[in-house]
Structures are given as C-alpha cells and as structure tokens.
N, C-alpha and C. Protein backbone atom coordinates (compact mmCIF):
# COMPACT_ATOMS: atom_id res chain seq x y z
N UNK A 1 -10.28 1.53 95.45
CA UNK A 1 -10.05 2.05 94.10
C UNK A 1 -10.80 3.37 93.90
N UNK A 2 -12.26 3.42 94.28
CA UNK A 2 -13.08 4.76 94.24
C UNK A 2 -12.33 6.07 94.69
N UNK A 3 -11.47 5.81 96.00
CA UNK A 3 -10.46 6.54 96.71
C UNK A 3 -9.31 7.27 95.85
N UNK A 4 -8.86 6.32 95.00
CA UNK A 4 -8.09 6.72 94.63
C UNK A 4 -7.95 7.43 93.20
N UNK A 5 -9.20 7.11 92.84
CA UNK A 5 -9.37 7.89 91.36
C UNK A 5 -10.20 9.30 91.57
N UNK A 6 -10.50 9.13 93.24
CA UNK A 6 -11.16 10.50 93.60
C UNK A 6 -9.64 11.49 93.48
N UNK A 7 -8.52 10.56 93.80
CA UNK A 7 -7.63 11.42 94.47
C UNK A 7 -6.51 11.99 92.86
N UNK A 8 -7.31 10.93 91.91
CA UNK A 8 -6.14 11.10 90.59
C UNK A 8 -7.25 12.45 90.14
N UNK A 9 -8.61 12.68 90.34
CA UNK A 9 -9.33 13.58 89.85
C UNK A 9 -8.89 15.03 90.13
N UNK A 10 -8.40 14.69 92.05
CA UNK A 10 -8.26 15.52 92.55
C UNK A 10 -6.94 16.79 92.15
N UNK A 11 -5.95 16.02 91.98
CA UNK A 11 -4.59 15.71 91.40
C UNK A 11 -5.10 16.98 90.22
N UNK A 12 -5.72 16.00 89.01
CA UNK A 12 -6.03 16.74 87.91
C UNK A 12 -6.48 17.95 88.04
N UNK A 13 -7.29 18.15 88.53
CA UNK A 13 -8.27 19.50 88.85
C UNK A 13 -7.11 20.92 89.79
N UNK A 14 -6.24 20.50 90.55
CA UNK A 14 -5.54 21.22 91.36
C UNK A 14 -4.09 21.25 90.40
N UNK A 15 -3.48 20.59 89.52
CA UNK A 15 -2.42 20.93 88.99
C UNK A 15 -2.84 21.03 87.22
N UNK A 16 -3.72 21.10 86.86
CA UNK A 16 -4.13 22.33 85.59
C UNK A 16 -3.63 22.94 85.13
N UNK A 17 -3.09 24.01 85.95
CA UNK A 17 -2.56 25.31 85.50
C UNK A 17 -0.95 24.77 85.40
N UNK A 18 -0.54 23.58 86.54
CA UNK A 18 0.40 23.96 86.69
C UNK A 18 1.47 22.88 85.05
N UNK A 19 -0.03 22.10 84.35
CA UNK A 19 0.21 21.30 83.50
C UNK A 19 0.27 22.69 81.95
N UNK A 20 -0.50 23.10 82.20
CA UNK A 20 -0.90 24.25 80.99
C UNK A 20 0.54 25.11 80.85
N UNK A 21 1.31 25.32 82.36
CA UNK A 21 2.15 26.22 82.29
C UNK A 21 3.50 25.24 81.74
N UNK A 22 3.68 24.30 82.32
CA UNK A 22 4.94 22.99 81.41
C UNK A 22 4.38 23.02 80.19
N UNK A 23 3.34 23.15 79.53
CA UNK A 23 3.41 22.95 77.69
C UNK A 23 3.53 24.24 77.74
N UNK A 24 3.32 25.34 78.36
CA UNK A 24 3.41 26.87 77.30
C UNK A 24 4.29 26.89 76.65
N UNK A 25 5.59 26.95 76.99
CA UNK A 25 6.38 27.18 75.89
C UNK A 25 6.92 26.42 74.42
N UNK A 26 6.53 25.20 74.89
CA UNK A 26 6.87 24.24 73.65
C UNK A 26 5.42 24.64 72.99
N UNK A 27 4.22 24.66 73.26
CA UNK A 27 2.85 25.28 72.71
C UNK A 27 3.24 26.47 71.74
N UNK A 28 3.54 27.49 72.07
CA UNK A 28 4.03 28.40 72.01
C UNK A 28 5.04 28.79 70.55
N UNK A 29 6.33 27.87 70.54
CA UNK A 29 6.95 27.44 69.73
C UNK A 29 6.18 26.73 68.37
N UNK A 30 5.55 25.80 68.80
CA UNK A 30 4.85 25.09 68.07
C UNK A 30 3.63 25.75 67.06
N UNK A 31 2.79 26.84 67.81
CA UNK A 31 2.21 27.45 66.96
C UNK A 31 3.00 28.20 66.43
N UNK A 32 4.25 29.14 66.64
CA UNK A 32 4.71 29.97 65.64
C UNK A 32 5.62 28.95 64.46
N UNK A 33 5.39 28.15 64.70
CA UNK A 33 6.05 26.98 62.77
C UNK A 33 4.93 26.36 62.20
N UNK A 34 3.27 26.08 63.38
CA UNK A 34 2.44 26.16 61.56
C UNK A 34 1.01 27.13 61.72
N UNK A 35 1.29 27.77 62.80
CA UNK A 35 0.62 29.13 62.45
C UNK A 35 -0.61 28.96 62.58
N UNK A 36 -1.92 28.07 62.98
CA UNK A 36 -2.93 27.55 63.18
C UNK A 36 -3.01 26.72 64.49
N UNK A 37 -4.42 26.05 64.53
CA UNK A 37 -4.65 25.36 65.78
C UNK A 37 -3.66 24.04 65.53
N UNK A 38 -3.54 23.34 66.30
CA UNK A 38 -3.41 22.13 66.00
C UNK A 38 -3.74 21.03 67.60
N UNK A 39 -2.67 19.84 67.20
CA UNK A 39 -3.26 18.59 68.21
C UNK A 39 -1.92 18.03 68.48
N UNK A 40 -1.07 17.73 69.75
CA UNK A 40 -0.33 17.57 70.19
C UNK A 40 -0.51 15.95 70.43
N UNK A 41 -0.13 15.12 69.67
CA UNK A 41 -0.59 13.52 70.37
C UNK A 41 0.39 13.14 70.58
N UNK A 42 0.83 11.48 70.98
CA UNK A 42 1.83 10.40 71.12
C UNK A 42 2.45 11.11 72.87
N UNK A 43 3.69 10.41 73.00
CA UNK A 43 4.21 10.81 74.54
C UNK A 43 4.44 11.58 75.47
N UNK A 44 4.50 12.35 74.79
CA UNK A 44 4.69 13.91 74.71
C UNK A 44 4.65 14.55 76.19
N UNK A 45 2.49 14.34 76.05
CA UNK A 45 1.98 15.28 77.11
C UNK A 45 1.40 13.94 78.32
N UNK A 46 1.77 12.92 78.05
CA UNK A 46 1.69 12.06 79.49
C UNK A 46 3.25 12.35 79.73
N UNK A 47 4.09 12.35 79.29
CA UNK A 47 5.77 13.02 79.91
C UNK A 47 5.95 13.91 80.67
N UNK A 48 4.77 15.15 80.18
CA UNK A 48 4.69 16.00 81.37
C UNK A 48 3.71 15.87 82.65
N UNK A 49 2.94 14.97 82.45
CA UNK A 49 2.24 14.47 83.79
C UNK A 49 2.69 13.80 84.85
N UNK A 50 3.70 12.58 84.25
CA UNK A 50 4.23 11.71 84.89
C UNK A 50 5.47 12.80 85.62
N UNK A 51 6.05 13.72 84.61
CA UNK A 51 7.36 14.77 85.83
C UNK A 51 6.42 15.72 86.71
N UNK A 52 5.50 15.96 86.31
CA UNK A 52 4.64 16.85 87.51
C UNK A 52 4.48 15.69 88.81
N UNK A 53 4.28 14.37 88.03
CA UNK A 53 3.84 13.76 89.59
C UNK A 53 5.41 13.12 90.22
N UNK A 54 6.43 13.54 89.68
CA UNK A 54 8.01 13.17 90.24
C UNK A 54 8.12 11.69 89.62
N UNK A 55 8.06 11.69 88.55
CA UNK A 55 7.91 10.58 87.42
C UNK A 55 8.60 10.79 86.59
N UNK A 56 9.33 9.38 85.44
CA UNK A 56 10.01 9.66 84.33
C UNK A 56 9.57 9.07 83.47
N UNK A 57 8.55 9.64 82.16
CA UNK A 57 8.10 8.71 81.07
C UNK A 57 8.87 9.33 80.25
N UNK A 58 10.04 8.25 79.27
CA UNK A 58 10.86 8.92 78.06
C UNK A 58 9.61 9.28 77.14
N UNK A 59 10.32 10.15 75.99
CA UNK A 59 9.41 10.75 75.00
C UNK A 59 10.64 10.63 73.81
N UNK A 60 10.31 10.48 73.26
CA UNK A 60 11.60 10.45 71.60
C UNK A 60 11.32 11.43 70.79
N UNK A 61 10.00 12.53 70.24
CA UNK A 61 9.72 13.19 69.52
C UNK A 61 8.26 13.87 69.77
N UNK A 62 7.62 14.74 69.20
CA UNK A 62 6.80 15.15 69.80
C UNK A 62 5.90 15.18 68.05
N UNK A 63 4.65 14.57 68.17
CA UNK A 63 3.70 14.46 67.22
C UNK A 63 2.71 15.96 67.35
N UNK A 64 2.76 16.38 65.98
CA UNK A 64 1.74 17.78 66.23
C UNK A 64 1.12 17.50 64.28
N UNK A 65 -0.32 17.77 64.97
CA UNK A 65 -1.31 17.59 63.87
C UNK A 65 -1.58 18.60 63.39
N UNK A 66 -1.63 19.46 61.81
CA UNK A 66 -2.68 20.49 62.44
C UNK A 66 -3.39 20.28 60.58
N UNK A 67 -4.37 21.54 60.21
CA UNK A 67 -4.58 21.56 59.23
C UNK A 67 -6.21 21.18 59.33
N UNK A 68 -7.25 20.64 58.28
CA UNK A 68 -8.25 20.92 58.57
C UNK A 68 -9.34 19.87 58.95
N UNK A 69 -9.77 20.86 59.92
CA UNK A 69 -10.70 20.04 61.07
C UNK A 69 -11.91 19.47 60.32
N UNK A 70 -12.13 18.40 60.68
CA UNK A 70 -13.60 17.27 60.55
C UNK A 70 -13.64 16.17 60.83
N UNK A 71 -14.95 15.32 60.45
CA UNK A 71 -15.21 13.79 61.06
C UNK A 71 -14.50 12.64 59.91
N UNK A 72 -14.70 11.49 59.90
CA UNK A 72 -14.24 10.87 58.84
C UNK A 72 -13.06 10.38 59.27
N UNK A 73 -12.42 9.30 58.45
CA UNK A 73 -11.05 8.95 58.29
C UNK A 73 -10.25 10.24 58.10
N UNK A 74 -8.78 9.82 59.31
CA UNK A 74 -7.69 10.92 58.64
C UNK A 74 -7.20 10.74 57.93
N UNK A 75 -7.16 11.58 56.90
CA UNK A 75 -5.87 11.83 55.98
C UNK A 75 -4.77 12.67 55.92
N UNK A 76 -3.68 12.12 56.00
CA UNK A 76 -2.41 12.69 56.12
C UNK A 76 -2.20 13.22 54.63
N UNK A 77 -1.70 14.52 54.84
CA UNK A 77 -1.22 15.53 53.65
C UNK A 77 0.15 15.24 53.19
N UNK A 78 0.80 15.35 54.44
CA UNK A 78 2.36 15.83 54.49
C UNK A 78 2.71 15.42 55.65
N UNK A 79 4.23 14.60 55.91
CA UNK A 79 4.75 14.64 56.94
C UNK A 79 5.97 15.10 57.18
N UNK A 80 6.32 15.91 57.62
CA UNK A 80 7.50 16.84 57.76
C UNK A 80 8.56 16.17 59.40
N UNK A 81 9.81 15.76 59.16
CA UNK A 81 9.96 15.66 60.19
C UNK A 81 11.72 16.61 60.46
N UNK A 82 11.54 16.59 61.66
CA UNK A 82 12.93 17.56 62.11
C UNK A 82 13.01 17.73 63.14
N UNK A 83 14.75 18.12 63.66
CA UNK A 83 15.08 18.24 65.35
C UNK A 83 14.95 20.13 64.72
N UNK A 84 14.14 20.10 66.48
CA UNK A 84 14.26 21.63 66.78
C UNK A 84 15.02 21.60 67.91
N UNK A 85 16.20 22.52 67.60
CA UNK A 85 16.94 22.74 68.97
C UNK A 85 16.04 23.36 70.05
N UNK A 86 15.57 24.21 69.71
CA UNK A 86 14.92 25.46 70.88
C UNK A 86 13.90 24.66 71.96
N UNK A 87 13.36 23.53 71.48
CA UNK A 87 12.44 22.55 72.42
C UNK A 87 13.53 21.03 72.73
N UNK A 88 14.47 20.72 71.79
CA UNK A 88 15.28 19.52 72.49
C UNK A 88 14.87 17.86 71.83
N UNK A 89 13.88 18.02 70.62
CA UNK A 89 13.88 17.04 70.28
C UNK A 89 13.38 16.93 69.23
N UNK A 90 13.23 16.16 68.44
CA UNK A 90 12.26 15.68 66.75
C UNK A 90 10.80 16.19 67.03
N UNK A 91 10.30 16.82 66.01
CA UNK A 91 9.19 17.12 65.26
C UNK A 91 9.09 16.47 64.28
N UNK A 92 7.84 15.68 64.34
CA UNK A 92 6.71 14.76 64.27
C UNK A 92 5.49 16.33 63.09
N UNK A 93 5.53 16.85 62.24
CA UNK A 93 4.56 17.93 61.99
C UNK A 93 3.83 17.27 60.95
N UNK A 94 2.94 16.85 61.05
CA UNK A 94 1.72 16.48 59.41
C UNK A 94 0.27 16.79 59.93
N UNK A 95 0.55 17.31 58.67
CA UNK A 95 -0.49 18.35 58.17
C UNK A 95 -2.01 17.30 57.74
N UNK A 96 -2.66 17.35 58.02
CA UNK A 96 -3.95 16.33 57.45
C UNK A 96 -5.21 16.75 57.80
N UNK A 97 -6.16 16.45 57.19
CA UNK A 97 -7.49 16.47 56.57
C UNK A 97 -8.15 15.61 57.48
N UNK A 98 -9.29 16.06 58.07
CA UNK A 98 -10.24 15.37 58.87
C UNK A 98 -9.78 15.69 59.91
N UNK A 99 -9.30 16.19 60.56
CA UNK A 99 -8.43 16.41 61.89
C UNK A 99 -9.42 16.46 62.87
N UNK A 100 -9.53 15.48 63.94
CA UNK A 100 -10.16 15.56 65.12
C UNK A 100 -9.97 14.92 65.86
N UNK A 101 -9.80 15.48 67.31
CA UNK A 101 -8.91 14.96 68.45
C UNK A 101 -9.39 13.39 68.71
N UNK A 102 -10.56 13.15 69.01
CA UNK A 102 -10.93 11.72 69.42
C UNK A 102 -10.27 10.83 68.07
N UNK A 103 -10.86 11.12 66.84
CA UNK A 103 -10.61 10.01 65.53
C UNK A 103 -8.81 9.75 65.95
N UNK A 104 -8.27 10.82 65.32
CA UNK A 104 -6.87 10.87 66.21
C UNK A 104 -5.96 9.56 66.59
N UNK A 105 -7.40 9.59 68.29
CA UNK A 105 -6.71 9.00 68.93
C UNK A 105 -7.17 7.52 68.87
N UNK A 106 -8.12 7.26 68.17
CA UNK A 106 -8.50 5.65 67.55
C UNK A 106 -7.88 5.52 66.78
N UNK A 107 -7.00 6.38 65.56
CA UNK A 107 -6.65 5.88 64.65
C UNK A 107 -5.42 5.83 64.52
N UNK A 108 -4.76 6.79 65.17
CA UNK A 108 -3.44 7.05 63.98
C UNK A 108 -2.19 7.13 66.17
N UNK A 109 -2.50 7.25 66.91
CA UNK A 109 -2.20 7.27 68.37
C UNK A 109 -1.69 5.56 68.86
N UNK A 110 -0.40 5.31 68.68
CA UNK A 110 -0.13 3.91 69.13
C UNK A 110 0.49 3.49 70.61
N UNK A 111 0.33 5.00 71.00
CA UNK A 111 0.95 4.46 72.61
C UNK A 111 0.11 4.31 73.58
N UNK A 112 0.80 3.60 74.63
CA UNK A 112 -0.21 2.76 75.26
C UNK A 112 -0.77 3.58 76.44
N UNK A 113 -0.33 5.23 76.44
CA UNK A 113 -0.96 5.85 77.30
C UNK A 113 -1.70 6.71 76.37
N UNK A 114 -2.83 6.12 75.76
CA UNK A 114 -3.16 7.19 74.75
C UNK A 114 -4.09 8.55 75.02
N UNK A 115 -3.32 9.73 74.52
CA UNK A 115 -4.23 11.00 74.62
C UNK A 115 -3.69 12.23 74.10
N UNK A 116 -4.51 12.62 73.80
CA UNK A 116 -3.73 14.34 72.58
C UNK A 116 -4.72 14.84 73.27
N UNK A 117 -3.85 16.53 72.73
CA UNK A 117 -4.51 17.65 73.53
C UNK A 117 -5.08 18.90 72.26
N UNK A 118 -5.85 18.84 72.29
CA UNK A 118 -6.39 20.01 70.93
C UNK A 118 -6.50 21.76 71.54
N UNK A 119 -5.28 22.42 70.92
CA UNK A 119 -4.64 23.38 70.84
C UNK A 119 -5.94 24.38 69.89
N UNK A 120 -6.47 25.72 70.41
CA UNK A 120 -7.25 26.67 69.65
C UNK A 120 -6.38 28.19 70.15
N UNK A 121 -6.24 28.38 69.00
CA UNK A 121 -5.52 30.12 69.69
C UNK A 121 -6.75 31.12 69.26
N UNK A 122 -7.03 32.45 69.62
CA UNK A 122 -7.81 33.25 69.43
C UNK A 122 -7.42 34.60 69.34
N UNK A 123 -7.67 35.14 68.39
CA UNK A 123 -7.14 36.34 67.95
C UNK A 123 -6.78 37.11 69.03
N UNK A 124 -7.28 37.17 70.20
CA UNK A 124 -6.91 38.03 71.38
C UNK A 124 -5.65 37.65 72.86
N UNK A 125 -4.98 36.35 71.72
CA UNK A 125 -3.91 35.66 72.51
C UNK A 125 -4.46 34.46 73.03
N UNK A 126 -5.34 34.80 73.96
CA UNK A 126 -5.96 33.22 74.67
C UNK A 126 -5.98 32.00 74.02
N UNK A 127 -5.52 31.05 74.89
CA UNK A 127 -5.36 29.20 74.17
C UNK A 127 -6.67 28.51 74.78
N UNK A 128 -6.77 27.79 73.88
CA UNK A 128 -7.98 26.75 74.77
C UNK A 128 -7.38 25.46 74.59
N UNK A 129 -7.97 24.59 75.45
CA UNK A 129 -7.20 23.23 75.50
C UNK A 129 -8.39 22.30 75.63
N UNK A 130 -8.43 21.05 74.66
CA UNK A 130 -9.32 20.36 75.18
C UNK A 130 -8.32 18.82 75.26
N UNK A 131 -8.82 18.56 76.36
CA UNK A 131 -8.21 16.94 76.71
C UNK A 131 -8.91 15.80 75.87
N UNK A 132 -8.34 15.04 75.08
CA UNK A 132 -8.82 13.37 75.00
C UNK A 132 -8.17 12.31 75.75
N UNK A 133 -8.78 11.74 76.24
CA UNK A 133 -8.15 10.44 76.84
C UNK A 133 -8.88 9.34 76.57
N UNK A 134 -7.85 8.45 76.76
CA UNK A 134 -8.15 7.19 76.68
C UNK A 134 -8.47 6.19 77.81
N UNK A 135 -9.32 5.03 77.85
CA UNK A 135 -9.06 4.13 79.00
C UNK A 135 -8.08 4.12 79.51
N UNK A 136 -7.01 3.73 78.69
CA UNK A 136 -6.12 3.53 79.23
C UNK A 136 -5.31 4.56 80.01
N UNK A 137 -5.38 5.43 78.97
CA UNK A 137 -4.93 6.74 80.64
C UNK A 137 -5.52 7.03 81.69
N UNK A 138 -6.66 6.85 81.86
CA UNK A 138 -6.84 6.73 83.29
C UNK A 138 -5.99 5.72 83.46
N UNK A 139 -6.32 4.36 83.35
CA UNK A 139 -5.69 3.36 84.30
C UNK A 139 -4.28 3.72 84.21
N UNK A 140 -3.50 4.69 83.54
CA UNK A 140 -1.83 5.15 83.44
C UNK A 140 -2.39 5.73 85.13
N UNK A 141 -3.27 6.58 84.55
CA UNK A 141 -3.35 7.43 86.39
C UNK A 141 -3.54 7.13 87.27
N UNK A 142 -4.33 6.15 87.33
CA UNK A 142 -4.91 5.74 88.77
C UNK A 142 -4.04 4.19 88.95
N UNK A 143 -3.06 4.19 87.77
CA UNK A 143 -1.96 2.97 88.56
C UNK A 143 -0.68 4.05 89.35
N UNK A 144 -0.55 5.14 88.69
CA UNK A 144 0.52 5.87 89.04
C UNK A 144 0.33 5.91 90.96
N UNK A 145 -1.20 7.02 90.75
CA UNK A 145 -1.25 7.21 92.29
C UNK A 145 -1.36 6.13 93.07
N UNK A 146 -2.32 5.15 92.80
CA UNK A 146 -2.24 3.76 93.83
C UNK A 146 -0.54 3.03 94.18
N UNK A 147 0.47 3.22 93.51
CA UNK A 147 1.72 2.86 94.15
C UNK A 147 2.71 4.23 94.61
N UNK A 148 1.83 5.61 94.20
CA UNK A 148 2.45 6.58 95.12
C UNK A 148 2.01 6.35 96.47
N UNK A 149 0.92 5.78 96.61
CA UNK A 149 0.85 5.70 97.87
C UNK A 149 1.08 4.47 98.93
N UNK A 150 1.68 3.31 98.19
CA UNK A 150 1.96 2.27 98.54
C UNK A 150 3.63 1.99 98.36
C-alpha cells in the first residue's frame, strides 16, 4: 500500500500542470460570469482526474461558490442555476457568506469523492489554486492506481 500511494503522490506531483491546463478553460469561463475568486466543488474536478488517468467519472453539473470569504457556518445568498453551452453543462453558481474551502467541504460537499479547489485571480492574470481533499479522495486515488496496476 506505502508503494502505491508513493506512486498516486507521484502521479499528482508530475501531472499538475497537466490537471491546471484541463480546468483552464472552464476556470476561465467561470471567472468571467462572477468576476471574483471563487471554489469549484462536487464532481466536477475528480472528473478531470479520473480522464487524465484514462478513467470515466460522470459529472451532471458543475458547483461554483464564490462571494465572501470566512470561518463559521455557510451561508448561502443566492442560488442561480443554468446550462452554459460554451462549457456543456448546468451551473450550480451561489453566491454565500463564510466561504471557505475546507468548511465547504464538511458541510455543504455530498459526494463521495469529496474535494473543491479554491480559485484566486490576481490583478496581473496569474491563478492560484489551492487543493482540499478529503479522506476519502485519497482512498478514490490510491483505489484507482492499485487496480491500474492489477
């Protein structure tokens, strides 16, 4: 098992960029409709892990948080929902109060690979990305690779 979560680390660390470059453009999209940082949760972005590793996890809609950051219970403002053609599926957009990636993903995150990605843009273009995960995504990962290799 040590082996193989060396090798899901490994995985992670060497396809990065090539994960950063599958969200750019839906990223991308996404900040120009609410114009701030936000938090990408639910299936979304294990969908694109599982096709990087020649995998198929369905996704039905794509959850995006944004609005203002802190600790505490979330509170939802607004939930806006709609198909965007230009990305291919439902938007998931609410706006809420307390916004922070971990609470997030204890609270309001019901899938069973749980993890959102917290989106920062900076006046000079550059994105930053920070990962949350859950137990359970590892064990999504390190079940994936242990029967890639079996």
């Amino acid at each position: 098992l040590k082996g193989v979560f060396a090798r899901g680390l490994n995985w992670l660390n060497t396809n990065c960029e090539a994960i950063k470059c599958s969200l750019a453009p839906t990223v991308s999209r996404l900040h120009a409709q609410v114009n701030e940082d936000f938090i990408i949760a639910g299936s979304f972005v294990p969908a694109v892990f599982a096709r990087l590793m020649g995998g198929n996890l369905p996704y039905n809609d794509i959850d995006v948080y944004h609005g203002e950051r802190g600790e505490g219970e979330l509170v939802r403002l607004r939930h806006d929902k709609k198909p965007d053609p230009n990305i291919g599926t439902e938007l998931n957009i609410i706006k809420a109060r307390n916004l922070n990636g971990n609470t997030l993903m204890d609270t309001a995150d019901i899938n069973a690979v749980a993890m959102n990605v917290e989106f920062a843009f900076a006046n000079d273009g550059r994105i930053s990305y920070t990962w949350n995960t859950s137990p359970e995504f590892w064990e999504f990962m390190l079940t994936v690779f242990f029967y890639h290799e079996h």
